[in-house]
PDB file of N, CA and C in Angstrom:
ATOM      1  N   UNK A   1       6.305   3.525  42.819  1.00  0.00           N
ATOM      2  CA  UNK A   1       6.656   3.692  41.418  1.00  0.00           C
ATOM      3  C   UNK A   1       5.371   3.935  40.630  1.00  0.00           C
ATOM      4  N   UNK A   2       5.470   4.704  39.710  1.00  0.00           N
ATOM      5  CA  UNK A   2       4.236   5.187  39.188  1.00  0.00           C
ATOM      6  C   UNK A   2       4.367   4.722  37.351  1.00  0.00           C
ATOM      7  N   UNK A   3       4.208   3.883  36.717  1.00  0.00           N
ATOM      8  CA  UNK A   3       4.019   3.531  35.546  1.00  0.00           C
ATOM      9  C   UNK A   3       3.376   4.660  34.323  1.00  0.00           C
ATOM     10  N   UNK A   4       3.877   5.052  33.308  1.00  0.00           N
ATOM     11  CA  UNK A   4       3.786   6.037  32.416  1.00  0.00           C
ATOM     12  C   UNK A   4       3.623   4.824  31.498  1.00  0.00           C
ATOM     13  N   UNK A   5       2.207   4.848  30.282  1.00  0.00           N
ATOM     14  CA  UNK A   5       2.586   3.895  29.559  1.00  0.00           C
ATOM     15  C   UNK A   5       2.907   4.930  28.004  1.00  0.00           C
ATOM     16  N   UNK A   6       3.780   4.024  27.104  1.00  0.00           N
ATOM     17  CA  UNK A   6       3.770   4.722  26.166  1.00  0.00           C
ATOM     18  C   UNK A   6       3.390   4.249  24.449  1.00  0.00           C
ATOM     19  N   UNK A   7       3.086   4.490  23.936  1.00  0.00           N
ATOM     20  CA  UNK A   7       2.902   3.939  22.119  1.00  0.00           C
ATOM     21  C   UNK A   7       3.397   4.428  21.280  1.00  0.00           C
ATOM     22  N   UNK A   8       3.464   3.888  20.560  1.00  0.00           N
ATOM     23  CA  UNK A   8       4.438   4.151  18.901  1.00  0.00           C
ATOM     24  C   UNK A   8       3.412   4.645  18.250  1.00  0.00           C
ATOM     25  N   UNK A   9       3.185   5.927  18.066  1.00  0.00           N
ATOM     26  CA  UNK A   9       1.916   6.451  17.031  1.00  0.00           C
ATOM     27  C   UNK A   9       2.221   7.237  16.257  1.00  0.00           C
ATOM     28  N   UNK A  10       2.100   7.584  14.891  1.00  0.00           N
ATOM     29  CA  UNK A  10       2.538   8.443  13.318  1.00  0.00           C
ATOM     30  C   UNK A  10       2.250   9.990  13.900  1.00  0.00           C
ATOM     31  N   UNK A  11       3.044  10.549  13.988  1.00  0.00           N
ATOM     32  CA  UNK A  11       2.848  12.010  13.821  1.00  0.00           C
ATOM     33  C   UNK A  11       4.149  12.723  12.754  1.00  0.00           C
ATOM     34  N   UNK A  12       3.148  13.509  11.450  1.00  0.00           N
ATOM     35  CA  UNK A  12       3.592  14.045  10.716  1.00  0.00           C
ATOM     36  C   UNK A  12       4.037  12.580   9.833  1.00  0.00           C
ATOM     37  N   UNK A  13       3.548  11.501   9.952  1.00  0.00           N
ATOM     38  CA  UNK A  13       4.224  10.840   8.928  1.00  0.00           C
ATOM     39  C   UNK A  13       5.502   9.897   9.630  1.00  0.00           C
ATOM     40  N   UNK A  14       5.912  10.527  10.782  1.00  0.00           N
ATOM     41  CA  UNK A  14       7.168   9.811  10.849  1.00  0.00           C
ATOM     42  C   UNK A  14       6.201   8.744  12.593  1.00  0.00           C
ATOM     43  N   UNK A  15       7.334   7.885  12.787  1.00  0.00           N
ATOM     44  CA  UNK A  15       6.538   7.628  13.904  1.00  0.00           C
ATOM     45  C   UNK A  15       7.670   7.684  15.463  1.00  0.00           C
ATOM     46  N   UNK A  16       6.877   7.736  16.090  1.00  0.00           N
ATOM     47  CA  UNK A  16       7.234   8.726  17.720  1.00  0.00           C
ATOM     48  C   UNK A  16       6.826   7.454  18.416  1.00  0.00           C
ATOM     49  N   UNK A  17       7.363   8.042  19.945  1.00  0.00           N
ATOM     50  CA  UNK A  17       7.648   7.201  20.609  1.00  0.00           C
ATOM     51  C   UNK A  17       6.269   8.362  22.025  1.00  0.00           C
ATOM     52  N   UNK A  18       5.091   8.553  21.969  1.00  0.00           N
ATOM     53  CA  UNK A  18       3.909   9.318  22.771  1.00  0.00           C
ATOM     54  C   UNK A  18       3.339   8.408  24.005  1.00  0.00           C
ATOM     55  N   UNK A  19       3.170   9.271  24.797  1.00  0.00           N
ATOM     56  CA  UNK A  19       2.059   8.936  26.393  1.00  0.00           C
ATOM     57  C   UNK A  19       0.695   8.517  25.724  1.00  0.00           C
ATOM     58  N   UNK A  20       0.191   7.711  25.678  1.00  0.00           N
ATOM     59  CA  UNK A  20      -1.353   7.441  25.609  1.00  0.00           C
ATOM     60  C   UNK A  20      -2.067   8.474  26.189  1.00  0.00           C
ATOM     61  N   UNK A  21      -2.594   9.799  26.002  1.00  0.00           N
ATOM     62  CA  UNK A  21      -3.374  10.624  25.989  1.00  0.00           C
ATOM     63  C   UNK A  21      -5.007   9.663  26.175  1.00  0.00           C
ATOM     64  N   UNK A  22      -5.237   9.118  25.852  1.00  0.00           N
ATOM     65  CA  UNK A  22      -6.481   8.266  26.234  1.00  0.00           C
ATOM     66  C   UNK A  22      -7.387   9.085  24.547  1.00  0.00           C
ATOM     67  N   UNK A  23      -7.050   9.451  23.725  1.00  0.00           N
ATOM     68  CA  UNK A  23      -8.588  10.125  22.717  1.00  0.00           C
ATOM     69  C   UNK A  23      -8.165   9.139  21.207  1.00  0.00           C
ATOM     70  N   UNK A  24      -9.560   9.618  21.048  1.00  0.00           N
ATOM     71  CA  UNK A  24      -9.597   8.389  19.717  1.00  0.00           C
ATOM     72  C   UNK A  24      -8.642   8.276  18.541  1.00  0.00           C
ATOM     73  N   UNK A  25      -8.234  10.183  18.648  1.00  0.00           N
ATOM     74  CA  UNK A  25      -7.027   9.993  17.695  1.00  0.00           C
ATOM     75  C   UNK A  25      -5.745   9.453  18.278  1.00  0.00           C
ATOM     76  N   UNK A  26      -5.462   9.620  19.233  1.00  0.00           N
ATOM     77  CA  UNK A  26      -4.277   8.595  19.453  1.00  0.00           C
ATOM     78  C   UNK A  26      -4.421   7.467  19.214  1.00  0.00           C
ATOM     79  N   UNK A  27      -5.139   6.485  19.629  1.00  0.00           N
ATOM     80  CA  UNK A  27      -5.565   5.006  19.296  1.00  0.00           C
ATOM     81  C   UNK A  27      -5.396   5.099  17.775  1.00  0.00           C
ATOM     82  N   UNK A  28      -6.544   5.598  17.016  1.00  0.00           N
ATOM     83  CA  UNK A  28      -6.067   5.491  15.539  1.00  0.00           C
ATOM     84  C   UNK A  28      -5.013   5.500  15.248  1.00  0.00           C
ATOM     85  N   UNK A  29      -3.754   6.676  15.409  1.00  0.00           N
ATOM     86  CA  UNK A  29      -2.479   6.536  15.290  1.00  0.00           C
ATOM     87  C   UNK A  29      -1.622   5.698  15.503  1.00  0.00           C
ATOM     88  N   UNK A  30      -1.514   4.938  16.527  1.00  0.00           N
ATOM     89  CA  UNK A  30      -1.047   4.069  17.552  1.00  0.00           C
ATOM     90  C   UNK A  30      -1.505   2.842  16.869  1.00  0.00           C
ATOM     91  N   UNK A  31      -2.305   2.533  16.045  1.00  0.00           N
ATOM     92  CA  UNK A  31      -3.036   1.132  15.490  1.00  0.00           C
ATOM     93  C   UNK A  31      -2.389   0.839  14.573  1.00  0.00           C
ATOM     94  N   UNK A  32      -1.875  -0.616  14.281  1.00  0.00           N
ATOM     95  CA  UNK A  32      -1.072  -1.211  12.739  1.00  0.00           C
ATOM     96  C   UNK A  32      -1.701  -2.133  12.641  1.00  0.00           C
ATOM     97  N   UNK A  33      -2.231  -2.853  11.477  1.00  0.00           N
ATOM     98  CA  UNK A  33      -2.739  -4.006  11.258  1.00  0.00           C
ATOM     99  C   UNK A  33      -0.879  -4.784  10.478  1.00  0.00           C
ATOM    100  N   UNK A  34      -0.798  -6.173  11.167  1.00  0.00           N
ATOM    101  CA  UNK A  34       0.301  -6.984  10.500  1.00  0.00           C
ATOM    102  C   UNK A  34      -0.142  -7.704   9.532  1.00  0.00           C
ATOM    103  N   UNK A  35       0.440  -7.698   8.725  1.00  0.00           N
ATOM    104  CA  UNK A  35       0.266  -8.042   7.434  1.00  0.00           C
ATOM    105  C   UNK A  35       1.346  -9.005   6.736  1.00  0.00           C
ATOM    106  N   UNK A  36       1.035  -9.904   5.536  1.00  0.00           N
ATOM    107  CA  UNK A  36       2.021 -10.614   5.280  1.00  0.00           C
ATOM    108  C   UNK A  36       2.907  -9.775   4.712  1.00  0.00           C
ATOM    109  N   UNK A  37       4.285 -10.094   4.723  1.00  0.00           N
ATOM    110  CA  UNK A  37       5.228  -8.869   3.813  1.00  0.00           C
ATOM    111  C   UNK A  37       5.251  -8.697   2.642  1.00  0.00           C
ATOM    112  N   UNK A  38       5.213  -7.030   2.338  1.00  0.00           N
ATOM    113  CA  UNK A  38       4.923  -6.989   1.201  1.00  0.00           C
ATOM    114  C   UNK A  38       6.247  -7.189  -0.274  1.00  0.00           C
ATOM    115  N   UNK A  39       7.225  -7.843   0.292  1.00  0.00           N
ATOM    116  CA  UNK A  39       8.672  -7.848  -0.408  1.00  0.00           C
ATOM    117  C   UNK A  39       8.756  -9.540  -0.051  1.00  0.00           C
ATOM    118  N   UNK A  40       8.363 -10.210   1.032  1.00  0.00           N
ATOM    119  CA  UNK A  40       8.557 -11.223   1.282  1.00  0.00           C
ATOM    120  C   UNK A  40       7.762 -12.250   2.356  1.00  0.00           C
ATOM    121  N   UNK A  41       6.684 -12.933   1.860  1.00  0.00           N
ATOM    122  CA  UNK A  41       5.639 -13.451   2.314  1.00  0.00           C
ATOM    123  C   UNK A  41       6.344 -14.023   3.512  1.00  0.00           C
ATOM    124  N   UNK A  42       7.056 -14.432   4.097  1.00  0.00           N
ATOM    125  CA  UNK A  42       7.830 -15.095   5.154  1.00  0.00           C
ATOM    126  C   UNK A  42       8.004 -14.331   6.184  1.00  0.00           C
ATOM    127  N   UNK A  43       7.687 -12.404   6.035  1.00  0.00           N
ATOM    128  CA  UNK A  43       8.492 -11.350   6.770  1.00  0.00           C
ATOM    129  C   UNK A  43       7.100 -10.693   7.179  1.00  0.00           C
ATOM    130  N   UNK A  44       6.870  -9.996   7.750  1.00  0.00           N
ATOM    131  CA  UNK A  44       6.012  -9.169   7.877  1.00  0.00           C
ATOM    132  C   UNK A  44       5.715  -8.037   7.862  1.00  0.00           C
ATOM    133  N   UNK A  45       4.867  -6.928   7.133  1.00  0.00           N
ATOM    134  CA  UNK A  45       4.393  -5.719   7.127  1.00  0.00           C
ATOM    135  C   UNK A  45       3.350  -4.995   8.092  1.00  0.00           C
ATOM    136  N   UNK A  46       3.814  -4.193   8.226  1.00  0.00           N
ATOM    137  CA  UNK A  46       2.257  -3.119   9.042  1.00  0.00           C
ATOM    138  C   UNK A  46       1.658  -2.050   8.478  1.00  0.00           C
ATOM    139  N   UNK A  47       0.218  -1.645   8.302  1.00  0.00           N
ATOM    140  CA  UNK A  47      -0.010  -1.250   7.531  1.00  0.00           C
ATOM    141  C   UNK A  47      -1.234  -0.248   8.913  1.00  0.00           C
ATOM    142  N   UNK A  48      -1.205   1.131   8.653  1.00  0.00           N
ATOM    143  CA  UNK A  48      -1.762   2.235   9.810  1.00  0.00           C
ATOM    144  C   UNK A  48      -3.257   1.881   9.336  1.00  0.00           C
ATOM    145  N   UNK A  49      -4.039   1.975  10.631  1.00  0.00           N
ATOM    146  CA  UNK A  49      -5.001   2.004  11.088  1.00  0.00           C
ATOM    147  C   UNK A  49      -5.904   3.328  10.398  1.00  0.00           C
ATOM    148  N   UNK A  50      -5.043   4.370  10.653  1.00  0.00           N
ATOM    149  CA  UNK A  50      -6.440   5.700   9.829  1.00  0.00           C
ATOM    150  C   UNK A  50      -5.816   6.134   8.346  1.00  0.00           C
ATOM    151  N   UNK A  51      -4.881   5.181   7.992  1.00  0.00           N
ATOM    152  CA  UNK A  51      -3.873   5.989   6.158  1.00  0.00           C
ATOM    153  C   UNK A  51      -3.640   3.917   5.876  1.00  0.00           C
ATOM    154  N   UNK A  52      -5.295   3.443   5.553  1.00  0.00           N
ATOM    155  CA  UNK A  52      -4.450   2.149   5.547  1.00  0.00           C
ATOM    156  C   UNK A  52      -4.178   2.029   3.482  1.00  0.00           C
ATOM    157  N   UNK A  53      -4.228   2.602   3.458  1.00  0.00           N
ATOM    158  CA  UNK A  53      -2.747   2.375   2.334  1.00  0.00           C
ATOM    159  C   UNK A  53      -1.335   3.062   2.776  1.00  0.00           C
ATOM    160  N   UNK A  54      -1.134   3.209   3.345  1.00  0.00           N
ATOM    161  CA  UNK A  54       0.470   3.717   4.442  1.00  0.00           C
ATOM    162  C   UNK A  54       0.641   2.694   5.099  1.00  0.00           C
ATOM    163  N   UNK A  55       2.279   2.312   5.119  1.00  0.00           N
ATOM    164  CA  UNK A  55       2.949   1.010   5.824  1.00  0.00           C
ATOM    165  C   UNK A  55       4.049   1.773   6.563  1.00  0.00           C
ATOM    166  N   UNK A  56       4.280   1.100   7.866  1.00  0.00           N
ATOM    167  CA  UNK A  56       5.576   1.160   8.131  1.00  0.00           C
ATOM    168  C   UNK A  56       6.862   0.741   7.216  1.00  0.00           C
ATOM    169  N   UNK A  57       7.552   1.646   7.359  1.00  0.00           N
ATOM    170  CA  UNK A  57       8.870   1.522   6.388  1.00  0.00           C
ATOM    171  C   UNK A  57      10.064   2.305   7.412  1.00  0.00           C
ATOM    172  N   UNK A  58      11.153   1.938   6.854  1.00  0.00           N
ATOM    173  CA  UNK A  58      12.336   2.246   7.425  1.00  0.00           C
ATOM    174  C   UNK A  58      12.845   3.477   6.288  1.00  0.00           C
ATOM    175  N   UNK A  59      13.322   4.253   6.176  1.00  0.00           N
ATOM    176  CA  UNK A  59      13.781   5.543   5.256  1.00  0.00           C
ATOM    177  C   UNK A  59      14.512   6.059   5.840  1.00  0.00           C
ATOM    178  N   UNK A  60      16.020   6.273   5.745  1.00  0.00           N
ATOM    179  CA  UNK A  60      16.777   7.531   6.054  1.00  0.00           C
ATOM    180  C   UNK A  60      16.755   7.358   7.423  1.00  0.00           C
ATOM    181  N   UNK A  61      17.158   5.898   7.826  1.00  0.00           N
ATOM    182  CA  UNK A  61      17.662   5.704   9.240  1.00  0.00           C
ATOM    183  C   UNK A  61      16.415   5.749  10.461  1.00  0.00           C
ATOM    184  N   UNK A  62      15.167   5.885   9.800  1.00  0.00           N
ATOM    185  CA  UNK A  62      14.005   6.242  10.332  1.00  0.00           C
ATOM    186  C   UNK A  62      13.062   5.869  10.279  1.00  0.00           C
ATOM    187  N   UNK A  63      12.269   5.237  11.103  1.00  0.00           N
ATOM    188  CA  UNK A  63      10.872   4.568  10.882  1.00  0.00           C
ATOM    189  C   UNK A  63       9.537   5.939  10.452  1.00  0.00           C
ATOM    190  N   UNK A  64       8.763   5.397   9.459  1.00  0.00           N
ATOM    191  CA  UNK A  64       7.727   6.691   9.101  1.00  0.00           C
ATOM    192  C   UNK A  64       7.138   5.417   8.255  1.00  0.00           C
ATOM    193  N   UNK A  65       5.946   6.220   7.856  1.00  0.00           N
ATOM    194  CA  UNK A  65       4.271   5.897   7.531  1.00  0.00           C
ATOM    195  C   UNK A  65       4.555   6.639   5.773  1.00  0.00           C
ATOM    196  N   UNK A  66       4.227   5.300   5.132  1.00  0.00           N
ATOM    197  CA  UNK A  66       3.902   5.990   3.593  1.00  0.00           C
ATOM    198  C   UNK A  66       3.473   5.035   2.515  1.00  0.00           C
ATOM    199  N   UNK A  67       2.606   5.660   1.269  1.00  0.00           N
ATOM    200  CA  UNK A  67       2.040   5.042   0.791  1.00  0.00           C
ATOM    201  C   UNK A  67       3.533   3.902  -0.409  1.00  0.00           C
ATOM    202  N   UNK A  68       3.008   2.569  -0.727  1.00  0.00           N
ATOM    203  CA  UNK A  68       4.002   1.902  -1.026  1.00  0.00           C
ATOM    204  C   UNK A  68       3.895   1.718  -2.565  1.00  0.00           C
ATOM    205  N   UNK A  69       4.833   2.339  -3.078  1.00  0.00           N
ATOM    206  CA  UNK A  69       4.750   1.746  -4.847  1.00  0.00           C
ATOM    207  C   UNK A  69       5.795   1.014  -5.472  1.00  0.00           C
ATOM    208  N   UNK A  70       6.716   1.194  -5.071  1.00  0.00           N
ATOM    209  CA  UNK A  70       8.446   0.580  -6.095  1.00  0.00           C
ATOM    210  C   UNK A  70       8.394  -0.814  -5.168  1.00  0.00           C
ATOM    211  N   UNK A  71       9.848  -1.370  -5.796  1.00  0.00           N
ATOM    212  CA  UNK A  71      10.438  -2.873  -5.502  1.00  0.00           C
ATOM    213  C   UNK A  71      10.922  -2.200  -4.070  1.00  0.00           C
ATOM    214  N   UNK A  72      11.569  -0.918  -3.744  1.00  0.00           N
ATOM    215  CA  UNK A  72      12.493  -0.438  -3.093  1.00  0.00           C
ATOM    216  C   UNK A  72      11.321  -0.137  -1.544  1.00  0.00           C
ATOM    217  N   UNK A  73      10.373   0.162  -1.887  1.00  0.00           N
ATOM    218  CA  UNK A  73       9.246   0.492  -0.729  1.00  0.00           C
ATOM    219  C   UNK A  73       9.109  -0.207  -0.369  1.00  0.00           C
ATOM    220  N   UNK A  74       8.350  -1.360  -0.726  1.00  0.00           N
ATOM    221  CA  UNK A  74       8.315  -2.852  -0.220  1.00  0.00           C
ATOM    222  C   UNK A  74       8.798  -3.294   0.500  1.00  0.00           C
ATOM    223  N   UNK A  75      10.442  -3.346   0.173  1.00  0.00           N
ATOM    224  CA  UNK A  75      11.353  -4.076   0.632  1.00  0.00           C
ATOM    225  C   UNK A  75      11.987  -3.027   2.126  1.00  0.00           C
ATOM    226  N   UNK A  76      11.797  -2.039   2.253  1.00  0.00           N
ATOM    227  CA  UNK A  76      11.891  -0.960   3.192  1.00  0.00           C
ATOM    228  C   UNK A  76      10.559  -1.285   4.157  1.00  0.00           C
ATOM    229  N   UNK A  77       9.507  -1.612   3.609  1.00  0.00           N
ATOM    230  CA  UNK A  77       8.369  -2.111   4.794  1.00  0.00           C
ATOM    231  C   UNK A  77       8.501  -3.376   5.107  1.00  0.00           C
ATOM    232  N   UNK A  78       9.501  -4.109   4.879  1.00  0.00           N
ATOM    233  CA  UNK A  78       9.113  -5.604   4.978  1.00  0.00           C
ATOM    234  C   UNK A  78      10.050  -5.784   6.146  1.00  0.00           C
ATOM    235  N   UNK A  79       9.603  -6.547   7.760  1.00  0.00           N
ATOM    236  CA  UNK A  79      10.477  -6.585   8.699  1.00  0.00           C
ATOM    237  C   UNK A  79      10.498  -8.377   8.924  1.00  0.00           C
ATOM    238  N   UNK A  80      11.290  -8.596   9.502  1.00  0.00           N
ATOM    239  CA  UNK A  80      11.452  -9.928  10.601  1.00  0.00           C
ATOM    240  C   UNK A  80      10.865  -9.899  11.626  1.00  0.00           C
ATOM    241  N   UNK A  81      10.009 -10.474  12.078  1.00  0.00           N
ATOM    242  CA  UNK A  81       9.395 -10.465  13.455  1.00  0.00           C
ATOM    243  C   UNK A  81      10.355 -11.899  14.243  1.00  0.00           C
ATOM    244  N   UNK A  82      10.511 -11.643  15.587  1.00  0.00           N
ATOM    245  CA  UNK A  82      11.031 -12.126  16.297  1.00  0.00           C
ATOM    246  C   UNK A  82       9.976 -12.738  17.238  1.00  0.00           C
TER     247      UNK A  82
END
């Protein structure tokens, strides 16, 4: 059996499911710093490694990378960690 590994890294903004290519821009991509949430200190946020004012957020059924301003952004970046 031969192991393929894979990462969650931003392309175009939205984020993908990519092979570790091994180069620095993937890593950058692939990088989130966790953060306390930004809708609810109890929850947690991620915030990208090379756009760090861009958070993970949920939009339109879809995880993507963007900068956060309203009550409504926030609360779209803010997850439950398990």
């Amino acid at each position: 059996m031969h192991l393929i590994y894979w990462q969650t890294k931003h392309y175009n903004y939205q984020l993908v499911l990519n092979k570790d290519d091994g180069t620095d821009q993937f890593k950058q991509d692939a990088t989130f710093y966790r953060v306390q949430g930004l809708a609810d200190s109890s929850k947690v946020s991620y915030h990208s490694y090379n756009f760090p004012t861009y958070y993970i957020r949920h939009f339109n059924y879809k995880l993507r990378i963007d900068p956060i301003a309203t009550t409504t952004d926030k609360q779209d970046a803010t997850f439950i960690e398990h």
